[in-house]
C-alpha atoms as a PDB file:
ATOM      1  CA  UNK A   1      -0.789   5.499  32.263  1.00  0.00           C
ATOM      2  CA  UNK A   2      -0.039   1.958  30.131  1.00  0.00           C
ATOM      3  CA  UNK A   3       1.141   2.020  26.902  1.00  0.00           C
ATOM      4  CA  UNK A   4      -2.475   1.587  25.095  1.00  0.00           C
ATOM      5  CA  UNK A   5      -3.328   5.073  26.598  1.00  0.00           C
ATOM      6  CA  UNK A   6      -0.680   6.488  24.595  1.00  0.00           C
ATOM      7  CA  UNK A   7      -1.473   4.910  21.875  1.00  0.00           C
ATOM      8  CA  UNK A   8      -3.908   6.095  18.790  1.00  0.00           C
ATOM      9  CA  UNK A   9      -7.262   4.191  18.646  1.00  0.00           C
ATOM     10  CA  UNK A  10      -9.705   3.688  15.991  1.00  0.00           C
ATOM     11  CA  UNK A  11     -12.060   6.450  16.237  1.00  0.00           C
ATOM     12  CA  UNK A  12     -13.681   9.311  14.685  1.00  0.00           C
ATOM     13  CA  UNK A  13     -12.537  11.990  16.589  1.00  0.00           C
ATOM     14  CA  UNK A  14     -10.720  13.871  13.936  1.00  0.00           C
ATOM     15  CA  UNK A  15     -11.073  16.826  12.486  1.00  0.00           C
ATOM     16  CA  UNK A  16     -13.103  16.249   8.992  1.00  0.00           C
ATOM     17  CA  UNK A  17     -10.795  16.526   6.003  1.00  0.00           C
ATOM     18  CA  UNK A  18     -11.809  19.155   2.882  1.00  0.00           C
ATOM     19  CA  UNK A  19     -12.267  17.306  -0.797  1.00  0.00           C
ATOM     20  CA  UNK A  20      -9.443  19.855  -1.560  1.00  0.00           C
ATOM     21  CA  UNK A  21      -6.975  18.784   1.349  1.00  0.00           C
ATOM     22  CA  UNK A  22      -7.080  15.024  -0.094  1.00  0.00           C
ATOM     23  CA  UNK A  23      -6.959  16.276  -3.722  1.00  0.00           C
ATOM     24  CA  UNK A  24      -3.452  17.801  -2.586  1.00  0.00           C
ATOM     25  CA  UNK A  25      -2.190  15.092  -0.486  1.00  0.00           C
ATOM     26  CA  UNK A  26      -3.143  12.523  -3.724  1.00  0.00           C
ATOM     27  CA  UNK A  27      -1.125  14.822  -5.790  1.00  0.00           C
ATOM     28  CA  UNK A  28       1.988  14.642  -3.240  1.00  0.00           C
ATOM     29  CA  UNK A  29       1.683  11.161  -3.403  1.00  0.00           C
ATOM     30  CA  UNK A  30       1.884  11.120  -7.025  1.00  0.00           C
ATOM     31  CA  UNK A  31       4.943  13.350  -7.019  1.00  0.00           C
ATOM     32  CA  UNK A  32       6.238  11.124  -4.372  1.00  0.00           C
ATOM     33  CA  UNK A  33       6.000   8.101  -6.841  1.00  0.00           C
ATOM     34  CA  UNK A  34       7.792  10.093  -9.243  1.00  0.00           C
ATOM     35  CA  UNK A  35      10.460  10.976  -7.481  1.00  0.00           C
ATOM     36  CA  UNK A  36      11.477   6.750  -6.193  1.00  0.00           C
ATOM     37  CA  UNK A  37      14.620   6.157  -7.633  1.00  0.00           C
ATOM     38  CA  UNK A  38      14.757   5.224 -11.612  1.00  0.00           C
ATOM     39  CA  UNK A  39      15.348   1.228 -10.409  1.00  0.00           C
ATOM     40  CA  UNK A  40      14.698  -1.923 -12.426  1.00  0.00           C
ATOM     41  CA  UNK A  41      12.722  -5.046 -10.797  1.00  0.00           C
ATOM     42  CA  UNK A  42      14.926  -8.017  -9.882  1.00  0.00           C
ATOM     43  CA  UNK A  43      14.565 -10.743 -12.217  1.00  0.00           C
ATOM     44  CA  UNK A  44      11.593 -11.202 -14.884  1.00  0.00           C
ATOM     45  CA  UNK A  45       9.074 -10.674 -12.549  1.00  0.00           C
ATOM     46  CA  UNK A  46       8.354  -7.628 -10.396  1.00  0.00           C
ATOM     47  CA  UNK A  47       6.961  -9.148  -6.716  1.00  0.00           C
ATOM     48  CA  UNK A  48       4.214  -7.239  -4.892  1.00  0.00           C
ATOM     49  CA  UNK A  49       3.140  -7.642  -1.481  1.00  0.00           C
ATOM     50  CA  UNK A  50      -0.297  -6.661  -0.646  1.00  0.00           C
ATOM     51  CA  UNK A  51      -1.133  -6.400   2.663  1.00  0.00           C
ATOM     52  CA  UNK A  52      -4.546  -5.096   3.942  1.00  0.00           C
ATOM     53  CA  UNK A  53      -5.963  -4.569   7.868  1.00  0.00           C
ATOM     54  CA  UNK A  54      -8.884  -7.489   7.592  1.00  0.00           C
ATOM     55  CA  UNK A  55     -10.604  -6.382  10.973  1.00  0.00           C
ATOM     56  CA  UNK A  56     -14.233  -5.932  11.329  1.00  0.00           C
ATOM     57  CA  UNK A  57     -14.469  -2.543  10.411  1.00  0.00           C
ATOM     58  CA  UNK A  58     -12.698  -3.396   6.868  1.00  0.00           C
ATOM     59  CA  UNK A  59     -15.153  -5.741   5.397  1.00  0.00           C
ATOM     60  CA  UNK A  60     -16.363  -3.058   2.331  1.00  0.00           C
ATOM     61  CA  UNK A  61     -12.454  -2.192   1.714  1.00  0.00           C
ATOM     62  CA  UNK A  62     -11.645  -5.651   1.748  1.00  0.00           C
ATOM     63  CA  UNK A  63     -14.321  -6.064  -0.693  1.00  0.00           C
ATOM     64  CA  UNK A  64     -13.781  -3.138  -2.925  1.00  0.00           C
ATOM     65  CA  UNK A  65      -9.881  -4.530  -3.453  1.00  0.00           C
ATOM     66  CA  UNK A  66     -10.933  -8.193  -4.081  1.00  0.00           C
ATOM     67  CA  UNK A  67     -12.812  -6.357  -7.236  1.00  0.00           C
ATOM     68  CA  UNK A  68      -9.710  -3.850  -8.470  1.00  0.00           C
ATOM     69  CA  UNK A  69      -6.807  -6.097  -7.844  1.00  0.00           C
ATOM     70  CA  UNK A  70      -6.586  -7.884 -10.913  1.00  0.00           C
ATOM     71  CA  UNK A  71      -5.482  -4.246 -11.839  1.00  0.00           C
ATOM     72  CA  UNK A  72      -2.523  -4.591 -10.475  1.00  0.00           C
ATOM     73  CA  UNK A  73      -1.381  -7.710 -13.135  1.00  0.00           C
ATOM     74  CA  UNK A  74      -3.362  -6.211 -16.016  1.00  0.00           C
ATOM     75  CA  UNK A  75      -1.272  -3.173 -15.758  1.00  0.00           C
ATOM     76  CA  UNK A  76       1.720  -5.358 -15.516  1.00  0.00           C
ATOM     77  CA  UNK A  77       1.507  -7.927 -18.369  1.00  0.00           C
ATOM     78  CA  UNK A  78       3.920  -6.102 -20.911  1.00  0.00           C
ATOM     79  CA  UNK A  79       6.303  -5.644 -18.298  1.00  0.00           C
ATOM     80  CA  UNK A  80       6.940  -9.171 -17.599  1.00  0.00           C
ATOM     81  CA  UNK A  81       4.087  -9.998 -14.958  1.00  0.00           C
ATOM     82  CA  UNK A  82       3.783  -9.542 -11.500  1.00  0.00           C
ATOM     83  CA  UNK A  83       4.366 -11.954  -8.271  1.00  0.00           C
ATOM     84  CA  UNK A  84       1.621 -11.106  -5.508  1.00  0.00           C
ATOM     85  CA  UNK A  85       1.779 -12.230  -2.052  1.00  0.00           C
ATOM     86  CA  UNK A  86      -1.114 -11.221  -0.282  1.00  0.00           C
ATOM     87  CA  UNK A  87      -0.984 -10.669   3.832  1.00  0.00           C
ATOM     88  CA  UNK A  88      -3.235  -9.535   6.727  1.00  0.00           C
ATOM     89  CA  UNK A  89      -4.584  -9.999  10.021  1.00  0.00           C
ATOM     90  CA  UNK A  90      -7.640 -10.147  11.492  1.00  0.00           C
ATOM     91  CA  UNK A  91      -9.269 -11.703  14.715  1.00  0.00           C
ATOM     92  CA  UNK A  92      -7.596 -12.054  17.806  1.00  0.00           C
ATOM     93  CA  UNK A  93      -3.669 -11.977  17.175  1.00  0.00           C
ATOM     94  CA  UNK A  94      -4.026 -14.073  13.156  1.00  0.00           C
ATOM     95  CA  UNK A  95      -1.830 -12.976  10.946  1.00  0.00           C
ATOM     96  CA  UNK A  96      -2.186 -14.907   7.107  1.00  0.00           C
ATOM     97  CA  UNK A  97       0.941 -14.927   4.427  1.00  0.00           C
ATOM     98  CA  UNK A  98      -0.445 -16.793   0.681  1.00  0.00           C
ATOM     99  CA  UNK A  99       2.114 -18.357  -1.491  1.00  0.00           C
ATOM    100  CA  UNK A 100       3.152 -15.799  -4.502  1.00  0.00           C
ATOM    101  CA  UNK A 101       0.791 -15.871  -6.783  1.00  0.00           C
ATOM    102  CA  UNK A 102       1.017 -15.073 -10.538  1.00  0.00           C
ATOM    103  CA  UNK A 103      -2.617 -14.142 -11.639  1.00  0.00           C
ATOM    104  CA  UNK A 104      -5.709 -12.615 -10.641  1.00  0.00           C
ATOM    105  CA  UNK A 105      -8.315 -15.237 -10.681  1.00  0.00           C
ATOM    106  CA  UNK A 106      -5.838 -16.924  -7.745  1.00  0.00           C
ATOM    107  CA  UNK A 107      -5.889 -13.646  -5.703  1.00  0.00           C
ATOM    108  CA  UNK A 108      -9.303 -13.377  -5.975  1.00  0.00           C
ATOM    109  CA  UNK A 109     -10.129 -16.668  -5.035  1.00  0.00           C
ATOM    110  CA  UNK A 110      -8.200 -16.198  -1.861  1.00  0.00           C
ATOM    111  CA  UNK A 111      -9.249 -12.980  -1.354  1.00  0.00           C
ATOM    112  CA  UNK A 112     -12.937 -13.880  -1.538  1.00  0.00           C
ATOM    113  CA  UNK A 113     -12.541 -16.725   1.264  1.00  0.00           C
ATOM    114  CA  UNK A 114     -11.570 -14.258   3.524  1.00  0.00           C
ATOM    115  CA  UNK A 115     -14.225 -12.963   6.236  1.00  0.00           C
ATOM    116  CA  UNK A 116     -12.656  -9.721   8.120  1.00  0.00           C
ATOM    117  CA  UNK A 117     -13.383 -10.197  11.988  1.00  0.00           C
ATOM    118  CA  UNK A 118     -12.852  -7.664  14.681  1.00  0.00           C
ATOM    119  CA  UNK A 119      -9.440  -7.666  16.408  1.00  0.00           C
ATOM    120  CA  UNK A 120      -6.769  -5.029  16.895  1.00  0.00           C
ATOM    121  CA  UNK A 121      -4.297  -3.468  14.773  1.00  0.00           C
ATOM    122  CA  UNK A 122      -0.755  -5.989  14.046  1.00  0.00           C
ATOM    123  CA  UNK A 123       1.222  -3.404  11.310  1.00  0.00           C
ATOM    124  CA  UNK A 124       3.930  -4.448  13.280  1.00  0.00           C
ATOM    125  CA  UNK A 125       3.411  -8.080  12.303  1.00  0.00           C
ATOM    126  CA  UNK A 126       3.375  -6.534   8.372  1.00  0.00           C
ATOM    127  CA  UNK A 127       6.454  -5.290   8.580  1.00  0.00           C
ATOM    128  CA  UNK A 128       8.334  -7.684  10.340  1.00  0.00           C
ATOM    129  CA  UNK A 129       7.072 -10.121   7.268  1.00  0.00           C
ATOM    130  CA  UNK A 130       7.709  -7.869   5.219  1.00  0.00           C
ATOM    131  CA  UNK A 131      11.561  -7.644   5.969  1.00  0.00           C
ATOM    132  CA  UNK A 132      11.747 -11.372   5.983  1.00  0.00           C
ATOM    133  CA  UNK A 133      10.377 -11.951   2.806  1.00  0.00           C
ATOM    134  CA  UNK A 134      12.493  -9.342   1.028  1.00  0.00           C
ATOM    135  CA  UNK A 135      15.952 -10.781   2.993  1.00  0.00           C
ATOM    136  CA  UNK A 136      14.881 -14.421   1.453  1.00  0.00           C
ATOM    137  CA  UNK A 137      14.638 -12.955  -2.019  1.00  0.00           C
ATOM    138  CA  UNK A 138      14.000  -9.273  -3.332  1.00  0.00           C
ATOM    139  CA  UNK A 139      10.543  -7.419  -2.386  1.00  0.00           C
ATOM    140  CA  UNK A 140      10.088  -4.452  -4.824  1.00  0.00           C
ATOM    141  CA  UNK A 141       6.925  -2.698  -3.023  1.00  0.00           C
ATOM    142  CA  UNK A 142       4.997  -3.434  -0.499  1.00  0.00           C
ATOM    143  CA  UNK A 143       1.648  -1.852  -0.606  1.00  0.00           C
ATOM    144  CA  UNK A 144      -0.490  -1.784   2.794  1.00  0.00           C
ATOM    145  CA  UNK A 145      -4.135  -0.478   2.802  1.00  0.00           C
ATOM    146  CA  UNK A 146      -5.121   0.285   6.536  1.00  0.00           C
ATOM    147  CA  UNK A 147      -6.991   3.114   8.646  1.00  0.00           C
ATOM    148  CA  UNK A 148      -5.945   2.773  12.413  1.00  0.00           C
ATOM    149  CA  UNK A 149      -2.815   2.257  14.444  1.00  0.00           C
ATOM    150  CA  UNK A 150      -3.395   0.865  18.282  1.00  0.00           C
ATOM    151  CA  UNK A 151       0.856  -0.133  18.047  1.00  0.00           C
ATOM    152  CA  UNK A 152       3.954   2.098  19.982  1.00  0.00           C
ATOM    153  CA  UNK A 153       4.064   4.280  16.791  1.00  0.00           C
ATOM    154  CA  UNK A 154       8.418   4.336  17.675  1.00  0.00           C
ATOM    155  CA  UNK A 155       8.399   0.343  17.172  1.00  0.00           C
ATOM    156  CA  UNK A 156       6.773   0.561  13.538  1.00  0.00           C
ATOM    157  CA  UNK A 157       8.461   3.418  12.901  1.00  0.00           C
ATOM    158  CA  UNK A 158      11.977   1.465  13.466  1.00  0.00           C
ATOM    159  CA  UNK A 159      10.565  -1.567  11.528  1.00  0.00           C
ATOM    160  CA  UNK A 160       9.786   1.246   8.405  1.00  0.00           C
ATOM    161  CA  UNK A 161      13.168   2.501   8.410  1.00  0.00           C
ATOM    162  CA  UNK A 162      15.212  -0.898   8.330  1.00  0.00           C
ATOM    163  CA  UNK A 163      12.470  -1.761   5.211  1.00  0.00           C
ATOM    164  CA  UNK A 164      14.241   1.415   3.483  1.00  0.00           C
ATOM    165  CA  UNK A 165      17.693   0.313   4.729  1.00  0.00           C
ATOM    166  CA  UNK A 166      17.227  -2.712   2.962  1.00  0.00           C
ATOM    167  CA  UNK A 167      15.415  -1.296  -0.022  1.00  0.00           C
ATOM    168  CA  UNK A 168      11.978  -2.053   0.321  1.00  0.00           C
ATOM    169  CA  UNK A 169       9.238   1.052  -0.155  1.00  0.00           C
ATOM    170  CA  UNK A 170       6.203   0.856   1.971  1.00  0.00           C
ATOM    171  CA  UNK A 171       3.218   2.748   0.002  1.00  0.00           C
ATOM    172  CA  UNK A 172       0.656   2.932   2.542  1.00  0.00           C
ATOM    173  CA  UNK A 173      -2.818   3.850   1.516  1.00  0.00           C
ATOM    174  CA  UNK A 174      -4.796   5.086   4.702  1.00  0.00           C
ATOM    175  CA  UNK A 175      -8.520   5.053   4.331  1.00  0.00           C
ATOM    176  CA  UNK A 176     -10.746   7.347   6.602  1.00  0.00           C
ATOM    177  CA  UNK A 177     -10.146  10.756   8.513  1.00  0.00           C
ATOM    178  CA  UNK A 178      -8.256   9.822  12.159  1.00  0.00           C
ATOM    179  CA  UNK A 179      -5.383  12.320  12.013  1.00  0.00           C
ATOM    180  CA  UNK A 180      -3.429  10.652  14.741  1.00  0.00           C
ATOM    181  CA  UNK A 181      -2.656   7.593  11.965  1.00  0.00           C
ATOM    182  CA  UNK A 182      -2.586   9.683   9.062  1.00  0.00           C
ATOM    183  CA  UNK A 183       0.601  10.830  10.899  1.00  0.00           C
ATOM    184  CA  UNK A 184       2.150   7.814  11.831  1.00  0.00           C
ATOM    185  CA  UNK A 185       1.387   6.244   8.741  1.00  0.00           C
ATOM    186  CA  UNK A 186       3.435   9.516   6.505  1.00  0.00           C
ATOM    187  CA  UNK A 187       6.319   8.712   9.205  1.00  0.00           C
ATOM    188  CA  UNK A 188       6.494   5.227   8.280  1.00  0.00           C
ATOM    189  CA  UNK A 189       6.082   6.161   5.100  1.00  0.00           C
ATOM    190  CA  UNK A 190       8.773   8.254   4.588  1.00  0.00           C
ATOM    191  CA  UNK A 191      11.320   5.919   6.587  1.00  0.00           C
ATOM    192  CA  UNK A 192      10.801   3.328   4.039  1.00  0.00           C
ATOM    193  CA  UNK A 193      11.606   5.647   1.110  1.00  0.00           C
ATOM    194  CA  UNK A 194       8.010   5.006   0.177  1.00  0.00           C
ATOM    195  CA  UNK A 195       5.122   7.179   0.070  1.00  0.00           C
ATOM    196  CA  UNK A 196       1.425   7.648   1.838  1.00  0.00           C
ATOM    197  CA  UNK A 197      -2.018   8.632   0.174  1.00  0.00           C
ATOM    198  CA  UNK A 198      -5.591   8.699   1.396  1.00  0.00           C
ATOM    199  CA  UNK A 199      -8.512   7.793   0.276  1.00  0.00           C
ATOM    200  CA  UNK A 200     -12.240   6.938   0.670  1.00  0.00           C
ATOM    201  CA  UNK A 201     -14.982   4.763   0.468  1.00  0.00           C
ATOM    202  CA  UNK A 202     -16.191   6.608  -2.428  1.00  0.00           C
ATOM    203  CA  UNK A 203     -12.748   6.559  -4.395  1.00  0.00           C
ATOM    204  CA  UNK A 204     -12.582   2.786  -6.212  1.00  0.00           C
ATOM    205  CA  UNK A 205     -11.394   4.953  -8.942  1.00  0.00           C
ATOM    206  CA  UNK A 206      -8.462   6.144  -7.462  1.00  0.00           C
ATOM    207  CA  UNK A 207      -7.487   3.257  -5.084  1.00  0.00           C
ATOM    208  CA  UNK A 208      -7.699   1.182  -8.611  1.00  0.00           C
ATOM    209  CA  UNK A 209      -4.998   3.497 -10.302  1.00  0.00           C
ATOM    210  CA  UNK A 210      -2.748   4.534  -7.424  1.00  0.00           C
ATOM    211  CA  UNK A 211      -3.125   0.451  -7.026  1.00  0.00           C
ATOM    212  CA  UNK A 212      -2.104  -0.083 -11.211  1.00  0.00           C
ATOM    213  CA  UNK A 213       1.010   2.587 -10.547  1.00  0.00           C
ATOM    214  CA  UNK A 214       2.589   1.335  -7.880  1.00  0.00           C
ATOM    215  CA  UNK A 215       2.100  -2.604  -9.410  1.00  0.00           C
ATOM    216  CA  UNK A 216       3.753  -0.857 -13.032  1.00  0.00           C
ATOM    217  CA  UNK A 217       6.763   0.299 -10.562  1.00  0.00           C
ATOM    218  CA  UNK A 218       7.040  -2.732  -8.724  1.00  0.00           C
ATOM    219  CA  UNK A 219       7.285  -4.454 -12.089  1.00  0.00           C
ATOM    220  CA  UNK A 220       9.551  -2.518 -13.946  1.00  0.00           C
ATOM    221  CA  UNK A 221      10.531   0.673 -12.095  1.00  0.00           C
ATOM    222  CA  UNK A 222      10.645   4.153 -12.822  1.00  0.00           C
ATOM    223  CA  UNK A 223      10.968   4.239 -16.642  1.00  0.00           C
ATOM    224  CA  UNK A 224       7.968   1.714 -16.769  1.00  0.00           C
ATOM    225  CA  UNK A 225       5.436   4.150 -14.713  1.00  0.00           C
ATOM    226  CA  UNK A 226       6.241   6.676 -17.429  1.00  0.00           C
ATOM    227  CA  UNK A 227       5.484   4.319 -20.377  1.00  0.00           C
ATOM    228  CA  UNK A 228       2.212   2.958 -18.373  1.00  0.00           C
ATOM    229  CA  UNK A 229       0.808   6.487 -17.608  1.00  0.00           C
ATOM    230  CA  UNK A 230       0.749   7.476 -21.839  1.00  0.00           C
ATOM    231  CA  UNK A 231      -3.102   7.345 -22.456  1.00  0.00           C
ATOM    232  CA  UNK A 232      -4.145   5.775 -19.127  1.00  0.00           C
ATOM    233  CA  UNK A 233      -6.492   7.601 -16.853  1.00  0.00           C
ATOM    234  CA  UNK A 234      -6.775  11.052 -15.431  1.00  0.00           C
ATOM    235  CA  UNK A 235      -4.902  10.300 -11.928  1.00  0.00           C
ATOM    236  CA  UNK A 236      -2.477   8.654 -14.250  1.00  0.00           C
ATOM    237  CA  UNK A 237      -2.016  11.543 -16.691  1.00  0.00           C
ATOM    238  CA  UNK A 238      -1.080  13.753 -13.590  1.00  0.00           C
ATOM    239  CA  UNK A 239       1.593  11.417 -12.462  1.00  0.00           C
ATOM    240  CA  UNK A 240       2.918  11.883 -16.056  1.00  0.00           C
ATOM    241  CA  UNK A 241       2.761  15.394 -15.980  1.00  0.00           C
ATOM    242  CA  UNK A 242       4.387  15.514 -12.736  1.00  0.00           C
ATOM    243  CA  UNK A 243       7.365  13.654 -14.417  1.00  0.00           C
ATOM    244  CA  UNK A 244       7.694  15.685 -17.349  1.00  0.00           C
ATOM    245  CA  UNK A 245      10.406  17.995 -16.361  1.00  0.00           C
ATOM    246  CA  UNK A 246      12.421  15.402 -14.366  1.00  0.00           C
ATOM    247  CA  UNK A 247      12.564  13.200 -18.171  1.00  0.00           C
END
């Protein structure tokens, strides 16, 4: 048996998850936000990487994000701003890196000259970016919106724990119900010191605030989400009361 055979593989063979199951694993990514260490961004300006899968199968995600992610620099403004590199791969073996970019109408305009084509999976491509970026000059979050893994789950899970050696928090945000990379994705997850959450195509609403908090933390760290969260949004309001007894 090769190595793909061993491998997960996009599918939907998993067992359907309950509304209430990924009400619960929202809210333990919440928690998980609020328990990151109480860190300030390097410099003025927090950076962000954004990195999303852009295979076939991702066109309506891709599309959904090009819409929220000026989010991400809205919620930011007070703080300073917010540097966004955005990252993905598509095709067969492309992997794209933008310059760092300081506003939305930018991002979008990259974003929307992107056409998602079929290919397989490259996380470990991500990753290995990811720590090169951050060793040429401090990465505060790296956010990475995906639903499959067809990689050695051991390799990415080696690359996640050097990005937490060195500091860097992946917050993954797995779309879709394949169990197999729901689990790989919580290891990597965790390795980093960062945090997994799903979601679903009918959830722009909470991919556009779990989007905003991680982008406030990025920016200006712990104290920051707490500020942001006063008189934002309901999945907002439950980070804050999440944090109440720790403050």
């Amino acid at each position: 048996m090769g190595d793909r055979d061993k491998l997960p593989q996009k599918g939907n063979d998993a067992a359907p998850v309950s509304k209430a199951a990924r009400t619960s694993e929202v809210d333990a990514f919440l928690q998980k936000v609020a328990a990151m260490p109480k860190v300030k961004a390097a410099g003025p300006r927090g950076r962000l990487l954004f990195a999303l899968d852009a295979t076939a199968s991702r066109q309506p995600t891709w599309d959904k994000a090009c819409e929220i992610q000026a989010e991400m620099f809205a919620a930011t403004a007070a703080l300073g701003g917010l540097d966004v590199q955005l990252a993905y791969y598509r095709g067969f073996g492309e992997f794209e890196a933008s310059a760092w970019l300081g506003n939305a109408s930018d991002l979008t305009r990259l974003m929307t000259s992107v056409v998602c084509l079929g290919g397989r999976t490259q996380i470990g491509r991500v990753l290995d970016h990811a720590l090169a970026e951050t060793r040429r000059r401090k990465v505060n979050a790296l956010i990475f919106v995906c639903d499959s893994v067809e990689e050695p789950v051991d390799g990415l899970c080696d690359r996640a724990g050097r990005l937490g050696v060195i500091g860097l928090p992946l917050f993954l945000f797995h779309e879709g119900q394949d169990a197999r990379a729901g689990d790989a994705f919580r290891q990597m997850a965790r390795l980093s010191g960062g945090a997994c959450c799903p979601f679903d195509a009918n959830s722009a609403d909470q991919l556009k605030a779990l989007l905003r908090a991680v982008a406030v933390y990025a920016a200006g760290g712990w104290q920051a989400l707490v500020d942001h969260s006063r008189g934002a949004g309901e999945s907002v309001r439950l980070l804050t009361r999440q944090l109440g007894p720790k403050n």
